[in-house]
PDB file of N, CA and C in Angstrom:
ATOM      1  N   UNK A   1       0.816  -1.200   0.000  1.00  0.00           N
ATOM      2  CA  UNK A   1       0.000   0.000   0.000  1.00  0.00           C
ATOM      3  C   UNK A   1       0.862   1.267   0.000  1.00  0.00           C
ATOM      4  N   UNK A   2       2.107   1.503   0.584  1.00  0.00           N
ATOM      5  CA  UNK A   2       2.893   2.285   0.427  1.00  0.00           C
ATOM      6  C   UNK A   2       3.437   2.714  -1.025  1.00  0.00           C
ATOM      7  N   UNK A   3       3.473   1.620  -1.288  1.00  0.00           N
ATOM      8  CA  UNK A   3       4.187   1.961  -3.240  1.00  0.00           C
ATOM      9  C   UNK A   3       2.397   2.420  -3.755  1.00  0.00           C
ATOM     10  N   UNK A   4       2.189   2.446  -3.571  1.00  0.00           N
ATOM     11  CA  UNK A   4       0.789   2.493  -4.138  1.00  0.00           C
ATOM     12  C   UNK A   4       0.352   3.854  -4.300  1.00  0.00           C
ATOM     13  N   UNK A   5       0.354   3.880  -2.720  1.00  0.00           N
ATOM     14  CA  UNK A   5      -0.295   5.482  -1.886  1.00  0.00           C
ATOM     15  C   UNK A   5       0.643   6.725  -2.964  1.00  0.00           C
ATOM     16  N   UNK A   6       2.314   6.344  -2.689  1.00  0.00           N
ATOM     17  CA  UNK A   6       3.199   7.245  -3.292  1.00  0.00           C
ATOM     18  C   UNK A   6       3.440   7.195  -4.874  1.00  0.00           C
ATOM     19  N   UNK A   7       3.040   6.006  -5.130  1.00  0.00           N
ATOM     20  CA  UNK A   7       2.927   6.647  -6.547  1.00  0.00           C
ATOM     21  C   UNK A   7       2.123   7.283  -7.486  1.00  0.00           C
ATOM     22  N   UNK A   8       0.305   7.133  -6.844  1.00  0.00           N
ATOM     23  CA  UNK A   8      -0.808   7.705  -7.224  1.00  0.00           C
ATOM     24  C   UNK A   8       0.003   9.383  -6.846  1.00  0.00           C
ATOM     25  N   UNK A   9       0.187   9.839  -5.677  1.00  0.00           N
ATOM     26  CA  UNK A   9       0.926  10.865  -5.166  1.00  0.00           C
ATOM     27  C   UNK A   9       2.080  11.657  -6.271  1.00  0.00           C
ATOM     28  N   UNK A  10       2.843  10.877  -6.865  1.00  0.00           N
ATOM     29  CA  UNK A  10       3.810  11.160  -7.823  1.00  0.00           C
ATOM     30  C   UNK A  10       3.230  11.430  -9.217  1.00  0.00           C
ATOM     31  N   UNK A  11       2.456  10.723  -9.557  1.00  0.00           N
ATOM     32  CA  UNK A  11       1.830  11.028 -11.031  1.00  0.00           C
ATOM     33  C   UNK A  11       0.866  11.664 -10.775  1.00  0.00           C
ATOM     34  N   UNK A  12      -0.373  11.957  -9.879  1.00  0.00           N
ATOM     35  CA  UNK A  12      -0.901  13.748  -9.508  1.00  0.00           C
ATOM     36  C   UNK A  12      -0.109  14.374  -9.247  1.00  0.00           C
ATOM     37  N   UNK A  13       0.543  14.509  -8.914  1.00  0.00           N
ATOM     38  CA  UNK A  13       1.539  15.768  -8.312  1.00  0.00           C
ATOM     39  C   UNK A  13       2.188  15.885  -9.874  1.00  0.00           C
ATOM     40  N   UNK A  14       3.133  14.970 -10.770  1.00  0.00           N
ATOM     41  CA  UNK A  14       3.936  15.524 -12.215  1.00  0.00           C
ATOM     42  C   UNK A  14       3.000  15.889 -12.820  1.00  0.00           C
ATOM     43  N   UNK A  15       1.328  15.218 -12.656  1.00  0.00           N
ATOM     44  CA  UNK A  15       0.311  15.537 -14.193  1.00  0.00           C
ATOM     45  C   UNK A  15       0.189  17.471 -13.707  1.00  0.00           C
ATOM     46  N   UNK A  16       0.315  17.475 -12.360  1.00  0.00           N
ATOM     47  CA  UNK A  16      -0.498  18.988 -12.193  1.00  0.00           C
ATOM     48  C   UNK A  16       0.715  19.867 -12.162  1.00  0.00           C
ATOM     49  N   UNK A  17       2.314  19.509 -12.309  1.00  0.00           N
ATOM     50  CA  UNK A  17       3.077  20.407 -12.112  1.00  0.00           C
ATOM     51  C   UNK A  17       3.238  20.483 -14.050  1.00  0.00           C
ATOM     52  N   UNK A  18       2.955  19.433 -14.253  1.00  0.00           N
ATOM     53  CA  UNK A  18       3.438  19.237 -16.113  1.00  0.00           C
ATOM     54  C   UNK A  18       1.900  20.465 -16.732  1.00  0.00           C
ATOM     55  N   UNK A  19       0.828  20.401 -16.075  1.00  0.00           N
ATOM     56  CA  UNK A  19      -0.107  20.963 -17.605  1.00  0.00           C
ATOM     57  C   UNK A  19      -0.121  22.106 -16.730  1.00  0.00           C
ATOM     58  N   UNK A  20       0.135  22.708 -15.223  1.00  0.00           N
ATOM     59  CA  UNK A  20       0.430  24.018 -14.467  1.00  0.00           C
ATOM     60  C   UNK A  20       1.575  25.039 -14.924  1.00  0.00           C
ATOM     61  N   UNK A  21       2.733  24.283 -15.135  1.00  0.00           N
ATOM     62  CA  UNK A  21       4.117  24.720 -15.780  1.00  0.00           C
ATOM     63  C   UNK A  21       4.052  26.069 -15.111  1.00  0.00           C
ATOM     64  N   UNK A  22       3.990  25.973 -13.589  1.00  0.00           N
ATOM     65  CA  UNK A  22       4.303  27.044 -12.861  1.00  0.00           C
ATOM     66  C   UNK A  22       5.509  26.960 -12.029  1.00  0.00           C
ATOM     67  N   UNK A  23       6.556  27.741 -12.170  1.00  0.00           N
ATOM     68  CA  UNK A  23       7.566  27.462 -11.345  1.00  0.00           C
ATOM     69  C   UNK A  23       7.510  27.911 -10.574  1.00  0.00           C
ATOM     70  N   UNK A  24       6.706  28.927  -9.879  1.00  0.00           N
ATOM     71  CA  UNK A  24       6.385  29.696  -8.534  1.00  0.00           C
ATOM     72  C   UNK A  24       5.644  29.374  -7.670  1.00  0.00           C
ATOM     73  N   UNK A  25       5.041  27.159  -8.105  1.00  0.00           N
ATOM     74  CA  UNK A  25       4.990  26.875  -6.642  1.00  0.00           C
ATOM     75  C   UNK A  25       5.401  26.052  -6.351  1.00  0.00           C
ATOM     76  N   UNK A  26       6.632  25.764  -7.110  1.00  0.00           N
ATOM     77  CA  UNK A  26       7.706  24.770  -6.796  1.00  0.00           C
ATOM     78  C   UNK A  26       7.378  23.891  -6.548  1.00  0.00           C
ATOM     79  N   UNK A  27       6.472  23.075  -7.672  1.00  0.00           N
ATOM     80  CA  UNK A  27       5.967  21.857  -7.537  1.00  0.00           C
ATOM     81  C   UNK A  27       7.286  20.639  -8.030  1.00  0.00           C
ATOM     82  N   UNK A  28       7.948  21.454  -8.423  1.00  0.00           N
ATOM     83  CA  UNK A  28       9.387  20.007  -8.799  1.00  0.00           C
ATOM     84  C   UNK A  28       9.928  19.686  -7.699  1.00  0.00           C
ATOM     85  N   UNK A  29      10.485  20.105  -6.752  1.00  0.00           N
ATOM     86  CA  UNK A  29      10.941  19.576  -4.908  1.00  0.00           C
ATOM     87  C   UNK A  29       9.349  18.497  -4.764  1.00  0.00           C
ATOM     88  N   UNK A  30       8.891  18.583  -5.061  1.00  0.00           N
ATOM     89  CA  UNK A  30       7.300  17.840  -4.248  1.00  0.00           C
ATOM     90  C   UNK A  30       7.557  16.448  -5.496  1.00  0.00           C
ATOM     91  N   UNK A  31       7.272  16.650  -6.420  1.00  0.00           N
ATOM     92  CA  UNK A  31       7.984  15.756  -7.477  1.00  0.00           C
ATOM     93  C   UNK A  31       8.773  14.831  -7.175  1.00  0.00           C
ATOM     94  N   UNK A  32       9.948  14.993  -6.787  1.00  0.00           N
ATOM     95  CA  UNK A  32      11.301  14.509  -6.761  1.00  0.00           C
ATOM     96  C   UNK A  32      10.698  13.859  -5.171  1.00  0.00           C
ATOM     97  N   UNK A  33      10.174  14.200  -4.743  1.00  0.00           N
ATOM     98  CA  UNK A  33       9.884  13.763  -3.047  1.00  0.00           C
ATOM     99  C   UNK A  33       9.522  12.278  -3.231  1.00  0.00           C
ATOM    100  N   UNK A  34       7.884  12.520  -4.047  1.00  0.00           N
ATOM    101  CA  UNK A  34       7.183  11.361  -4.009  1.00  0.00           C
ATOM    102  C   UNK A  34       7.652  10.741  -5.395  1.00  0.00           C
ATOM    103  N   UNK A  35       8.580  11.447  -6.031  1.00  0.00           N
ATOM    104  CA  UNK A  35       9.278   9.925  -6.989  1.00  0.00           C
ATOM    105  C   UNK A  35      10.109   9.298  -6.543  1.00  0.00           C
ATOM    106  N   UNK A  36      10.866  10.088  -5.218  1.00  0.00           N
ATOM    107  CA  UNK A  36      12.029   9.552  -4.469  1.00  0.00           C
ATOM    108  C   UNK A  36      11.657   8.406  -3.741  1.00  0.00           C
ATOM    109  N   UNK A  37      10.433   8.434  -2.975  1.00  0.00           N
ATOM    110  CA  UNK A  37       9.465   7.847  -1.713  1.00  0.00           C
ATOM    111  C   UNK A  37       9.026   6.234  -3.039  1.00  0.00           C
ATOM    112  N   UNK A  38       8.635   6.606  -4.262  1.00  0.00           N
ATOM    113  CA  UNK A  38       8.120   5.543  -4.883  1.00  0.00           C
ATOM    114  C   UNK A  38       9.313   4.840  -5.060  1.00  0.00           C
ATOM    115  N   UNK A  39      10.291   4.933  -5.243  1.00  0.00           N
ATOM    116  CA  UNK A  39      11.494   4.454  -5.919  1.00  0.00           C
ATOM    117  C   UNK A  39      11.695   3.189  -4.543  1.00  0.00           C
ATOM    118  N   UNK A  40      12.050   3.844  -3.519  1.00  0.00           N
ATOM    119  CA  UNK A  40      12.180   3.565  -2.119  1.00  0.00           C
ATOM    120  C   UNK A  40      11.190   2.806  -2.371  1.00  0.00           C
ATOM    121  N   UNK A  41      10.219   2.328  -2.129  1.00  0.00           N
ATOM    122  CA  UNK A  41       9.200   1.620  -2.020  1.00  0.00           C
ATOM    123  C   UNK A  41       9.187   0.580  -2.458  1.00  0.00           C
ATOM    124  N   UNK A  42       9.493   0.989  -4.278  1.00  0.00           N
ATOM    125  CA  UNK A  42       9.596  -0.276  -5.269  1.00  0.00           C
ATOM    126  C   UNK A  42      10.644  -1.207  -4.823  1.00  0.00           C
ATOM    127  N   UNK A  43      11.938  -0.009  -4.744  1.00  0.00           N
ATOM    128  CA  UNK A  43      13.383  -1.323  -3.830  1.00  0.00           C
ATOM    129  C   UNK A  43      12.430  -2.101  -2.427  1.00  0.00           C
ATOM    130  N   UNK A  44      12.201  -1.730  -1.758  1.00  0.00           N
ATOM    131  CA  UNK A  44      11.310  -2.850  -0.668  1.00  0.00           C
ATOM    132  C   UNK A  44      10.386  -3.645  -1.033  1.00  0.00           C
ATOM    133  N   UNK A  45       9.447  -3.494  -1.878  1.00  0.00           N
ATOM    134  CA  UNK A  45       9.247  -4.111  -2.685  1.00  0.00           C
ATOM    135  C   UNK A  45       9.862  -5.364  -2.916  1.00  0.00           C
ATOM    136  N   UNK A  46      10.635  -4.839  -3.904  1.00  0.00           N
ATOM    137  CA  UNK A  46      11.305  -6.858  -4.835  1.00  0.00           C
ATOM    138  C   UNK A  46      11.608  -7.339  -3.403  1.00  0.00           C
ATOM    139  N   UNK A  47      12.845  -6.187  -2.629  1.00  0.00           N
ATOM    140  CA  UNK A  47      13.347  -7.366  -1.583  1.00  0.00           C
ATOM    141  C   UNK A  47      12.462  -7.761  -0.740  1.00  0.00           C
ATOM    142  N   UNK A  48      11.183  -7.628  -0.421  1.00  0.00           N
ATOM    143  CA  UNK A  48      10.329  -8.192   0.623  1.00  0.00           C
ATOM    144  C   UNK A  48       9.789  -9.481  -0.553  1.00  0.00           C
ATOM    145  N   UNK A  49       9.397  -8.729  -1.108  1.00  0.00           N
ATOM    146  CA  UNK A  49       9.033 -10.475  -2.081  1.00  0.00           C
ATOM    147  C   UNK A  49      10.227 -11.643  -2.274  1.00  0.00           C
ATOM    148  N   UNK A  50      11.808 -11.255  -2.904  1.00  0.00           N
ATOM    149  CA  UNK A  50      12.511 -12.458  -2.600  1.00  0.00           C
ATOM    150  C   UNK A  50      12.205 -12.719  -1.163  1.00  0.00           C
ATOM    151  N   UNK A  51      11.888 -12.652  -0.241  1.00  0.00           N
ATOM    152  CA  UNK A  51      12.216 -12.855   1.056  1.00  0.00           C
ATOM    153  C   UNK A  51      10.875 -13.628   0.954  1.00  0.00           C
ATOM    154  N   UNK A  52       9.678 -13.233   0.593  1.00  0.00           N
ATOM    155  CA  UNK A  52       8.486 -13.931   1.265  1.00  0.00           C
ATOM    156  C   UNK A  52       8.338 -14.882  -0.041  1.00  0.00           C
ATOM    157  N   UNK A  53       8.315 -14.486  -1.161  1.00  0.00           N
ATOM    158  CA  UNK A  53       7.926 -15.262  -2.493  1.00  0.00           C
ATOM    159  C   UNK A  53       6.325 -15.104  -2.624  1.00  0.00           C
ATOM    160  N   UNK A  54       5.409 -16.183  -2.928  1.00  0.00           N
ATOM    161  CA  UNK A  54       4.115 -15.860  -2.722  1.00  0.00           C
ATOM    162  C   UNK A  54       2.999 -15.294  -1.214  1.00  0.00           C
ATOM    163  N   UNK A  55       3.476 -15.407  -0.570  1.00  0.00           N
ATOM    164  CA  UNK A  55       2.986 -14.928   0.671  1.00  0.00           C
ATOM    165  C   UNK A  55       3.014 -13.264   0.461  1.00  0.00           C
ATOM    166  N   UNK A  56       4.083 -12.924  -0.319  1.00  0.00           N
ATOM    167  CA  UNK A  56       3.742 -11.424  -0.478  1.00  0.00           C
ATOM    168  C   UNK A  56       2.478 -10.899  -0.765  1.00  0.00           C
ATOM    169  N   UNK A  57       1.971 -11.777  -1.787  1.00  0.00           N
ATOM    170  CA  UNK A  57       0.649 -11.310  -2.432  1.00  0.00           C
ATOM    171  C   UNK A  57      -0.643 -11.735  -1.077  1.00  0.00           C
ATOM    172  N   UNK A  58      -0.589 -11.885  -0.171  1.00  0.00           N
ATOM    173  CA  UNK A  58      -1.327 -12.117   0.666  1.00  0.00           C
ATOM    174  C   UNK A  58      -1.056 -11.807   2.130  1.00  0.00           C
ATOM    175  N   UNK A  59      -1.322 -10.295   2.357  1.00  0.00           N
ATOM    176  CA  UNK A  59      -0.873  -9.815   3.442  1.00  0.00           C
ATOM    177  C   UNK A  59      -1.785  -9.541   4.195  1.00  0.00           C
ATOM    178  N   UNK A  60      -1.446  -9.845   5.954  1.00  0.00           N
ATOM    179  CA  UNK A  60      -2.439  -9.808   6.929  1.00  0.00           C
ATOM    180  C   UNK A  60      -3.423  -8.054   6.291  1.00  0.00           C
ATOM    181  N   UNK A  61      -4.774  -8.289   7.213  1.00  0.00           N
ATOM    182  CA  UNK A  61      -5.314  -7.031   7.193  1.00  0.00           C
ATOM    183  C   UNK A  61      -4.841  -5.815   8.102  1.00  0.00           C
ATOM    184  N   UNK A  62      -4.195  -6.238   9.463  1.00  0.00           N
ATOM    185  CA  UNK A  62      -2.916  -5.647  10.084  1.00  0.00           C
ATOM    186  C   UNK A  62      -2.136  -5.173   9.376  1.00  0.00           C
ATOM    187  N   UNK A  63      -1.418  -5.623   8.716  1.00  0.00           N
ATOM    188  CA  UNK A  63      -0.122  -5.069   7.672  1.00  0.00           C
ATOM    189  C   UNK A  63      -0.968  -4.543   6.578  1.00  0.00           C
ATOM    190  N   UNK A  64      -1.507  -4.743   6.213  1.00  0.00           N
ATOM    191  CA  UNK A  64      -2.196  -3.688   4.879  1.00  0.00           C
ATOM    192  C   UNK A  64      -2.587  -2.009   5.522  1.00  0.00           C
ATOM    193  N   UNK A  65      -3.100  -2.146   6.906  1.00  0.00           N
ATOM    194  CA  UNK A  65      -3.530  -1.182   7.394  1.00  0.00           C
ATOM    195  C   UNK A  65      -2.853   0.184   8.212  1.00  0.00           C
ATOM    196  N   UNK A  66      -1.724  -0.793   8.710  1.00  0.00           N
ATOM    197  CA  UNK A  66       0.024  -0.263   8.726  1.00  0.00           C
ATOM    198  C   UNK A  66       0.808   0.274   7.721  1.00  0.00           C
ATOM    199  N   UNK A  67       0.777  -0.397   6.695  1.00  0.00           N
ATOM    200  CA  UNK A  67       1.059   0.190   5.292  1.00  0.00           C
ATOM    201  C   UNK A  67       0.184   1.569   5.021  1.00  0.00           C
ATOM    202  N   UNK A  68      -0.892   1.729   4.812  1.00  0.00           N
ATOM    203  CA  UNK A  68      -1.664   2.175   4.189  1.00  0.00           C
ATOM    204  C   UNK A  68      -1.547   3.934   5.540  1.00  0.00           C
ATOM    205  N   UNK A  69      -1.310   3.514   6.659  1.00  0.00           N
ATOM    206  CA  UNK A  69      -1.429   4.589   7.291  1.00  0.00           C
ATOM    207  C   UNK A  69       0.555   5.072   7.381  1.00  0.00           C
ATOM    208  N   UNK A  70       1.176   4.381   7.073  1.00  0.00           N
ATOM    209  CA  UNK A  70       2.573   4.547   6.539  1.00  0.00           C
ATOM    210  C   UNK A  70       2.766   5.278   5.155  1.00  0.00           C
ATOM    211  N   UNK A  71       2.208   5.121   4.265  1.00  0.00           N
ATOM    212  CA  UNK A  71       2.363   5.648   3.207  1.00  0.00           C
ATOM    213  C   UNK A  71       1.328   6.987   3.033  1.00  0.00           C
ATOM    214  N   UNK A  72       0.259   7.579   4.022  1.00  0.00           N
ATOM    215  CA  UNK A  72      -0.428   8.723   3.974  1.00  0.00           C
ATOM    216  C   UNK A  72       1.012   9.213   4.901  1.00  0.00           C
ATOM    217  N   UNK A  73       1.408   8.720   5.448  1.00  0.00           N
ATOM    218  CA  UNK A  73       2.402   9.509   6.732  1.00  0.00           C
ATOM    219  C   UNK A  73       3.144  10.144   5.752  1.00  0.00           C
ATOM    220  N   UNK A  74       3.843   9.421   4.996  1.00  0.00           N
ATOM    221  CA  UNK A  74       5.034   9.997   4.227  1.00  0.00           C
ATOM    222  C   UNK A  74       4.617  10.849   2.592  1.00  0.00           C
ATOM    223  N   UNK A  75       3.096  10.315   2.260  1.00  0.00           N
ATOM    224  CA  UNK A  75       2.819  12.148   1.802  1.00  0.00           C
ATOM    225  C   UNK A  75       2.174  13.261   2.431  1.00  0.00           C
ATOM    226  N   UNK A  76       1.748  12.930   3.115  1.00  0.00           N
ATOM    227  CA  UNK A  76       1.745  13.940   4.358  1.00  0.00           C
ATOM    228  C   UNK A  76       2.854  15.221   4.726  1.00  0.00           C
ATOM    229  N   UNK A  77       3.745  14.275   5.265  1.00  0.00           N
ATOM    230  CA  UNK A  77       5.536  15.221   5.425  1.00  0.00           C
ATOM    231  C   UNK A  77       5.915  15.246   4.360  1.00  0.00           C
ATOM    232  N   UNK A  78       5.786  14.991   3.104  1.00  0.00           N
ATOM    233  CA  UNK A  78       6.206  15.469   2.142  1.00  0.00           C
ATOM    234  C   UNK A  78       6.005  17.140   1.401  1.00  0.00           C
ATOM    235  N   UNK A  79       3.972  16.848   2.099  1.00  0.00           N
ATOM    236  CA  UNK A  79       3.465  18.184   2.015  1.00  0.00           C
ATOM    237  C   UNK A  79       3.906  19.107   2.661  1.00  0.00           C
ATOM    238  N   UNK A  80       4.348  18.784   4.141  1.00  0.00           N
ATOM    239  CA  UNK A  80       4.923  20.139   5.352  1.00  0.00           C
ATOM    240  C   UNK A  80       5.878  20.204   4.623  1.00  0.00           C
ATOM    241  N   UNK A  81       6.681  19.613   3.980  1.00  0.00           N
ATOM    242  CA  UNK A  81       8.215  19.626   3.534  1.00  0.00           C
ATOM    243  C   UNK A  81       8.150  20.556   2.500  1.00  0.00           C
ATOM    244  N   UNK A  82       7.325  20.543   1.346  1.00  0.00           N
ATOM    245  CA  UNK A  82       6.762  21.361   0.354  1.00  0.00           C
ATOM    246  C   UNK A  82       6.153  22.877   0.972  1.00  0.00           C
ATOM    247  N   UNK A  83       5.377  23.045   1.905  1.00  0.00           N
ATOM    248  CA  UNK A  83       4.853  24.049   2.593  1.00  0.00           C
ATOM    249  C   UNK A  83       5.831  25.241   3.100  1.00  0.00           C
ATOM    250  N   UNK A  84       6.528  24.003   3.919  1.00  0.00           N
ATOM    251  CA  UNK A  84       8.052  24.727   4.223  1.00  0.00           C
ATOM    252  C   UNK A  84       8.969  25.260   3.635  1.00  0.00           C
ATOM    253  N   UNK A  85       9.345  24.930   2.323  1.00  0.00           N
ATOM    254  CA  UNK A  85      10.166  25.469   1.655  1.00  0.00           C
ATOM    255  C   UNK A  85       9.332  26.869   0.840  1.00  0.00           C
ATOM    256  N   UNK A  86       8.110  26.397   0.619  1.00  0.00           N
ATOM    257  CA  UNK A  86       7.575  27.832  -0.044  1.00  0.00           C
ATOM    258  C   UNK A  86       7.360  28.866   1.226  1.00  0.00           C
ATOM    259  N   UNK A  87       6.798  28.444   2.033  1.00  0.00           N
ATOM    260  CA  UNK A  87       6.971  29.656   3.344  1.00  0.00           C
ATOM    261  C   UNK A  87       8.713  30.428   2.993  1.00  0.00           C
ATOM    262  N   UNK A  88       9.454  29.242   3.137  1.00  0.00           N
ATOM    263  CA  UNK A  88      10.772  30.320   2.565  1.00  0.00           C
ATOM    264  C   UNK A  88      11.276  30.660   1.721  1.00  0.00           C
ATOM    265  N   UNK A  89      11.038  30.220   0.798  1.00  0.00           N
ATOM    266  CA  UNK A  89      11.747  30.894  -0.918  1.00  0.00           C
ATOM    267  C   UNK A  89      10.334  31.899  -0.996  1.00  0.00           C
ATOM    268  N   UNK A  90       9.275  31.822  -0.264  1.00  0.00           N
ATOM    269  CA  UNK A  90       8.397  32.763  -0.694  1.00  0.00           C
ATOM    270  C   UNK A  90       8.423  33.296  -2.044  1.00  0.00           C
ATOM    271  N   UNK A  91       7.748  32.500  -3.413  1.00  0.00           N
ATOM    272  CA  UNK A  91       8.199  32.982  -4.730  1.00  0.00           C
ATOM    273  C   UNK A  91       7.282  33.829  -5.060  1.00  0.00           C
ATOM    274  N   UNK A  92       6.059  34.397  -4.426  1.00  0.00           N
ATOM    275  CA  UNK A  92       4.973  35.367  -4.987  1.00  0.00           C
ATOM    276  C   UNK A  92       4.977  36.921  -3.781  1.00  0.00           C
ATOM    277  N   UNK A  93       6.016  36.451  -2.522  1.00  0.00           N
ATOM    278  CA  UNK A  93       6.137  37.218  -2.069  1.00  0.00           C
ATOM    279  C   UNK A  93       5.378  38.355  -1.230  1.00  0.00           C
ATOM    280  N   UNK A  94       4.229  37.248  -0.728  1.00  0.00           N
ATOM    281  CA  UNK A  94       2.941  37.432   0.146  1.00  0.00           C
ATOM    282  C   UNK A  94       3.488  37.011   1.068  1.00  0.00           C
ATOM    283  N   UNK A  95       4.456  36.353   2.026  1.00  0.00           N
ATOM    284  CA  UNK A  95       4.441  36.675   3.209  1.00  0.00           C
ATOM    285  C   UNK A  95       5.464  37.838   3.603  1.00  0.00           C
ATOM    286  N   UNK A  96       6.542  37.900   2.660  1.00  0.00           N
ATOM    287  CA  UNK A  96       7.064  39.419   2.942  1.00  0.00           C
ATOM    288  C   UNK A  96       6.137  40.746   2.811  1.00  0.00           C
ATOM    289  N   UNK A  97       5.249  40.564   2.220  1.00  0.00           N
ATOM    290  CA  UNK A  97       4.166  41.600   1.590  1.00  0.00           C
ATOM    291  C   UNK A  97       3.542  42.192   3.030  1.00  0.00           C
ATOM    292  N   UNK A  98       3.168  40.497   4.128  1.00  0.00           N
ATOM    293  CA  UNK A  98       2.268  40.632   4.673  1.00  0.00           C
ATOM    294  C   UNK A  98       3.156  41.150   6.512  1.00  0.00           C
ATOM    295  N   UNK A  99       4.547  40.615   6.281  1.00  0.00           N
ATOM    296  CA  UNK A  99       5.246  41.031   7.484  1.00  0.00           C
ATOM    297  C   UNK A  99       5.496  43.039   7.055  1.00  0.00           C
ATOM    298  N   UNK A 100       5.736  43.104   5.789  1.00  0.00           N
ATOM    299  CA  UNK A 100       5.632  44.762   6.081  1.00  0.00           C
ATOM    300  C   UNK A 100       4.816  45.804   6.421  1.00  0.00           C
ATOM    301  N   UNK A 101       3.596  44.963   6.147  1.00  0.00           N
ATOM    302  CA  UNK A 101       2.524  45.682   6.533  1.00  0.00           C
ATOM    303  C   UNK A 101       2.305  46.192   7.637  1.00  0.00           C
ATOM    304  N   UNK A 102       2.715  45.032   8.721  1.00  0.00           N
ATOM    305  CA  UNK A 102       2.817  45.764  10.067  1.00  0.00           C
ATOM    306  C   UNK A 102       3.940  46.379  10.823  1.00  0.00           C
TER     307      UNK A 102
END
């Protein structure tokens, strides 16, 4: 469920940074996150399957549900991670806008 979660995550996130072609909300760091996170995934992946062989394909409802709240975790912080960096490169320049004001 983790490779899953992050890669639905990775191909919304490239389809909306690819037909947006906005570089001012630095949707490529968010990109690279959850293609990084899928990649990661896929490697655990094979090696959990050599390790289990067919039993992979049949995982407790425990472990599916662990997974599944594992892989919202990590796009989740991917988002603060994304949030965070635009709070500081600030590329439209609304929160400097909004600290001069006062």
């Amino acid at each position: 469920m983790t490779l899953l979660i992050t890669v639905f995550a990775a191909v919304i996130t490239t389809a909306i940074w690819y037909k947006k072609n906005d570089e001012k909300m630095l949707l490529g760091p968010l990109c690279w996150m959850f293609w990084g996170a899928s990649i990661m995934w896929f490697v655990d992946a094979i090696f959990e399957y050599a390790e289990l062989k067919a039993e992979y394909f049949t995982p407790a409802l425990e472990d599916m549900i662990n997974d599944t709240f594992l892989g919202l975790s990590v796009v989740a912080l991917a988002l603060v991670i994304w949030v965070v960096i635009l709070l500081i490169k600030d590329p439209r320049g609304t929160v400097r806008n909004k600290l001069k004001k006062k």
